[in-house]
N, C-alpha and C. Protein backbone atom coordinates (compact mmCIF):
# COMPACT_ATOMS: atom_id res chain seq x y z
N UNK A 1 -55.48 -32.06 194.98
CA UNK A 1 -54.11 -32.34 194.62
C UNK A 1 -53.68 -31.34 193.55
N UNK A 2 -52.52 -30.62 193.84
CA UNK A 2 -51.65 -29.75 192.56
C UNK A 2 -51.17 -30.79 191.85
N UNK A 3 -51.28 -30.33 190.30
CA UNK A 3 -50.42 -31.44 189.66
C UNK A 3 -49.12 -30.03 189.12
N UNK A 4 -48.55 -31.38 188.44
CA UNK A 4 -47.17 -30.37 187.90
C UNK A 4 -47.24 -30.83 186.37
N UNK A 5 -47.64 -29.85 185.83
CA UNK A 5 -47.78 -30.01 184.33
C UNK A 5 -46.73 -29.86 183.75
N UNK A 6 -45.36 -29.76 184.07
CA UNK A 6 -44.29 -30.40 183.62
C UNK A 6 -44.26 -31.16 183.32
N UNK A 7 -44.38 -32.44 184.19
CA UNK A 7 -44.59 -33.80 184.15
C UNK A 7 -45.78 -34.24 183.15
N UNK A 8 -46.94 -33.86 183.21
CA UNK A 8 -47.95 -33.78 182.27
C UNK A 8 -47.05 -33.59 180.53
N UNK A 9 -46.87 -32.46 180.46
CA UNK A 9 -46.43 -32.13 179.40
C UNK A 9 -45.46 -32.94 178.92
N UNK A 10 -44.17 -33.71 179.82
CA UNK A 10 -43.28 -34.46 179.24
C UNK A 10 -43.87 -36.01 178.44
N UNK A 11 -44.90 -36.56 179.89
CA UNK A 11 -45.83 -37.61 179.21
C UNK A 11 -46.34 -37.89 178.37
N UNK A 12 -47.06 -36.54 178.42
CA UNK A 12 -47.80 -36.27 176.63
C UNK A 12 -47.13 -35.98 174.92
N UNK A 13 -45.77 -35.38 175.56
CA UNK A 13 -44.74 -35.23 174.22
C UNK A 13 -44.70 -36.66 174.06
N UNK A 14 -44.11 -37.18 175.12
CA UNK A 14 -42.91 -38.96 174.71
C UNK A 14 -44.21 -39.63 173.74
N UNK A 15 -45.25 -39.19 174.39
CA UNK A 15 -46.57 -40.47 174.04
C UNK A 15 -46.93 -40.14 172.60
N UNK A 16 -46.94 -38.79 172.30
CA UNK A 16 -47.40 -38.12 171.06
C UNK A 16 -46.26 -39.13 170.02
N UNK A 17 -45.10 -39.82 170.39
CA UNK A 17 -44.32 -40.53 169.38
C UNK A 17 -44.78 -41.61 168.98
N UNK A 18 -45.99 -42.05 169.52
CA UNK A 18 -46.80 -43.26 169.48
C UNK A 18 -47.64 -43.44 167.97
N UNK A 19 -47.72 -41.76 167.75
CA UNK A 19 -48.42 -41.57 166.56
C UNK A 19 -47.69 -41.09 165.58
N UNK A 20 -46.32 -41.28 165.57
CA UNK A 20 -45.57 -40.87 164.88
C UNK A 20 -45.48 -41.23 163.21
N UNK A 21 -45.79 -40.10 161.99
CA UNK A 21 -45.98 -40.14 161.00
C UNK A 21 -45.15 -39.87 159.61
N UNK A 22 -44.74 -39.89 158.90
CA UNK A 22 -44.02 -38.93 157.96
C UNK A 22 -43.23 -37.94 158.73
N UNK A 23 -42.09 -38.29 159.29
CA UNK A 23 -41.17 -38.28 160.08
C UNK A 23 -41.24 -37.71 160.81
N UNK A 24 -42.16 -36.25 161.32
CA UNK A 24 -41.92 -35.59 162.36
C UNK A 24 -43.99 -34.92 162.40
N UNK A 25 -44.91 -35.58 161.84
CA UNK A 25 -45.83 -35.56 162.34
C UNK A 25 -46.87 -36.42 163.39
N UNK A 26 -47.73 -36.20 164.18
CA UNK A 26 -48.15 -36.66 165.00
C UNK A 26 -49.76 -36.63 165.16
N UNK A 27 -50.61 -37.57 165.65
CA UNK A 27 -52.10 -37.21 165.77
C UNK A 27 -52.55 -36.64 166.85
N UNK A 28 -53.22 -35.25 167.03
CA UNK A 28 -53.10 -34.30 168.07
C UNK A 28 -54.33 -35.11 169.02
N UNK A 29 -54.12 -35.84 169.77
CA UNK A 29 -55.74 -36.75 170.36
C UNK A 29 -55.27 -36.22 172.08
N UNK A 30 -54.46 -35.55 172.20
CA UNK A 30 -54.49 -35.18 173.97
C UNK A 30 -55.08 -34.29 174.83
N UNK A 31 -55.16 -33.84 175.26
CA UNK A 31 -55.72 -32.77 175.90
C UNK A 31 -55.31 -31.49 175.58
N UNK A 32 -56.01 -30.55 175.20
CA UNK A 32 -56.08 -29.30 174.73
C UNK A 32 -54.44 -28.25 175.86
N UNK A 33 -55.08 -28.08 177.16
CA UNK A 33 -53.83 -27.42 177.83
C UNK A 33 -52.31 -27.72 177.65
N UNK A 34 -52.64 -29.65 177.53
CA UNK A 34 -51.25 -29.58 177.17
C UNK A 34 -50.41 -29.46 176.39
N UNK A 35 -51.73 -29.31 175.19
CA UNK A 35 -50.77 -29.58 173.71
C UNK A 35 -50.74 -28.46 173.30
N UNK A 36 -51.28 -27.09 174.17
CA UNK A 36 -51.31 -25.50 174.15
C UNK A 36 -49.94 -25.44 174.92
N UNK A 37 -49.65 -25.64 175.92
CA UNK A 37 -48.17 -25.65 177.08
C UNK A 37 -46.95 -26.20 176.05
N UNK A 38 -46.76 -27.37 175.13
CA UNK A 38 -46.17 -27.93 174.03
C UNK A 38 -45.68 -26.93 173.12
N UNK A 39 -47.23 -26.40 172.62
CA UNK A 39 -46.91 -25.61 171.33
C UNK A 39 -45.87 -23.88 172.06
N UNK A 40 -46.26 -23.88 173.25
CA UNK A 40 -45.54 -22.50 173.92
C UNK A 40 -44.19 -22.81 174.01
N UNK A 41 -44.03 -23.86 174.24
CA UNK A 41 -42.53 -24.60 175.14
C UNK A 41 -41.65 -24.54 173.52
N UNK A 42 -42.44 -24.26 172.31
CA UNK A 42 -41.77 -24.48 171.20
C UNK A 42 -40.95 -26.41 170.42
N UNK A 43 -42.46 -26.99 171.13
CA UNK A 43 -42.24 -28.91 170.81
C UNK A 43 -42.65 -29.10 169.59
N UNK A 44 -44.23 -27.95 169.69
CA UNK A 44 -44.73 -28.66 168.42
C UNK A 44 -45.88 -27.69 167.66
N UNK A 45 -46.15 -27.97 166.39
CA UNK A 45 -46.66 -27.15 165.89
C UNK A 45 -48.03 -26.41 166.52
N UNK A 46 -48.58 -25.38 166.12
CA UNK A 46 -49.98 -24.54 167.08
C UNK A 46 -50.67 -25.68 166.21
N UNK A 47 -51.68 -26.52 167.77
CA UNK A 47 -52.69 -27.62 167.66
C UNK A 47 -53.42 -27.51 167.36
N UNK A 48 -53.69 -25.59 167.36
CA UNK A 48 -55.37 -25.35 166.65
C UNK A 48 -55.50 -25.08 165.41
N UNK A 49 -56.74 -25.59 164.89
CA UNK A 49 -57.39 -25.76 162.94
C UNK A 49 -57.58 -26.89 163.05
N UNK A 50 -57.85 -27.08 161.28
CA UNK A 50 -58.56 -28.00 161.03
C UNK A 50 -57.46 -29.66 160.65
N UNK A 51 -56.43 -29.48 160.62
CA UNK A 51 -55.44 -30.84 160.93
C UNK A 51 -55.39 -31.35 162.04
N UNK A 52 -55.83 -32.38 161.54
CA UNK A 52 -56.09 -33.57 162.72
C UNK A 52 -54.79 -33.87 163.63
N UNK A 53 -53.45 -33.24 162.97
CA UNK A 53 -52.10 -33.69 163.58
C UNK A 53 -51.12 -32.42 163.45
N UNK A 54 -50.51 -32.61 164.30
CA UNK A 54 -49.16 -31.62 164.99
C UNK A 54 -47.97 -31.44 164.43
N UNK A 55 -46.95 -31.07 164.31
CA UNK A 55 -45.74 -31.24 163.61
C UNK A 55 -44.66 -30.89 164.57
N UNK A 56 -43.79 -31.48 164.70
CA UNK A 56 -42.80 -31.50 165.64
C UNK A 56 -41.46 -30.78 165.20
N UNK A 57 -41.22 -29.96 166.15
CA UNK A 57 -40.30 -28.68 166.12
C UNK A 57 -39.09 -29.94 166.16
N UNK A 58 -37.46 -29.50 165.31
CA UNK A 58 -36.44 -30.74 165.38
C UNK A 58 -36.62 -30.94 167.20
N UNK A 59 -36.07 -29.94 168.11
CA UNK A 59 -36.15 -30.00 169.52
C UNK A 59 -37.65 -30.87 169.48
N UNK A 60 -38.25 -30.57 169.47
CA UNK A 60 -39.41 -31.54 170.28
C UNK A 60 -39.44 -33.15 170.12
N UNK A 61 -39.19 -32.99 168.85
CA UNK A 61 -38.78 -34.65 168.36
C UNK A 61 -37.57 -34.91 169.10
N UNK A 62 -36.71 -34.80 169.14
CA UNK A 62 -35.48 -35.09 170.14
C UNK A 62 -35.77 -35.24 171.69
N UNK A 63 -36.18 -33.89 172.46
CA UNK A 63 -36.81 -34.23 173.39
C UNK A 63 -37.90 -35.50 173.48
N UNK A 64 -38.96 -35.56 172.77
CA UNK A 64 -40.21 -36.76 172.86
C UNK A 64 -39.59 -38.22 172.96
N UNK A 65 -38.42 -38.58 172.12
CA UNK A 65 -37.77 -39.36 171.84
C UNK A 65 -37.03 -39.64 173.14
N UNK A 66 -36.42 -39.02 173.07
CA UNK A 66 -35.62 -39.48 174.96
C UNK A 66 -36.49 -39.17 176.00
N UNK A 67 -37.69 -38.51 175.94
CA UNK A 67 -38.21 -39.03 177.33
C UNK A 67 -39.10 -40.01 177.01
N UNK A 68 -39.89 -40.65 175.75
CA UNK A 68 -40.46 -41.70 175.62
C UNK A 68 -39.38 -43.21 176.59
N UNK A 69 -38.31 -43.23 175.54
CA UNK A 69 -36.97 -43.84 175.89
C UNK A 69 -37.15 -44.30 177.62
N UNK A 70 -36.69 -42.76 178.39
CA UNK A 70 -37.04 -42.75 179.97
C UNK A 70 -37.99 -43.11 180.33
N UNK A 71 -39.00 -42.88 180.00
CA UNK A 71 -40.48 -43.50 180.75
C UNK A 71 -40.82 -44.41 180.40
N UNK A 72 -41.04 -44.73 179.18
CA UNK A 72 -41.55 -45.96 179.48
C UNK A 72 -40.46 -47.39 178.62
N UNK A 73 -39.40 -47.08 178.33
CA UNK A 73 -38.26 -48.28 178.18
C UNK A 73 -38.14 -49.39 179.28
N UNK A 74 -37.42 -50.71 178.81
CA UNK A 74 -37.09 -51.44 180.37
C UNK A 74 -35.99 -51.20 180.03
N UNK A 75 -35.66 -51.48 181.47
CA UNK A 75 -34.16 -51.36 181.41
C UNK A 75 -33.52 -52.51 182.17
């Protein structure tokens, strides 16, 4: 099966709000490609070193936020 790491990548932003910290940090616990594809796409801070957590570009927080919202909200 091809996946579409679009979709990957949107999942993993919305979800990264789960760990949401001191307003626009996050705990980096996902998978390495995607949170490398993230940091390219300009969402969130470069995942690699020694901080355990990410920092969210204003866009990425905005984006994470409305697709958290979309995926997994009821409606």
């Amino acid at each position: 099966m091809e996946l579409d790491t679009n979709k990957i990548d949107d999942a993993v932003l919305a979800l990264l709000t789960l760990g949401l910290y001191d307003e626009a940090r996050a705990w980096k616990g996902f998978d390495w490609d995607a949170m490398d594809r993230l940091h390219e796409k300009g969402y969130i801070s470069n995942p690699h070193g020694k901080a355990k957590s990410v920092v969210f570009t204003e866009q990425g927080l905005k984006r994470a936020e409305k697709l958290f919202e979309e995926l997994f909200g009821k409606k």
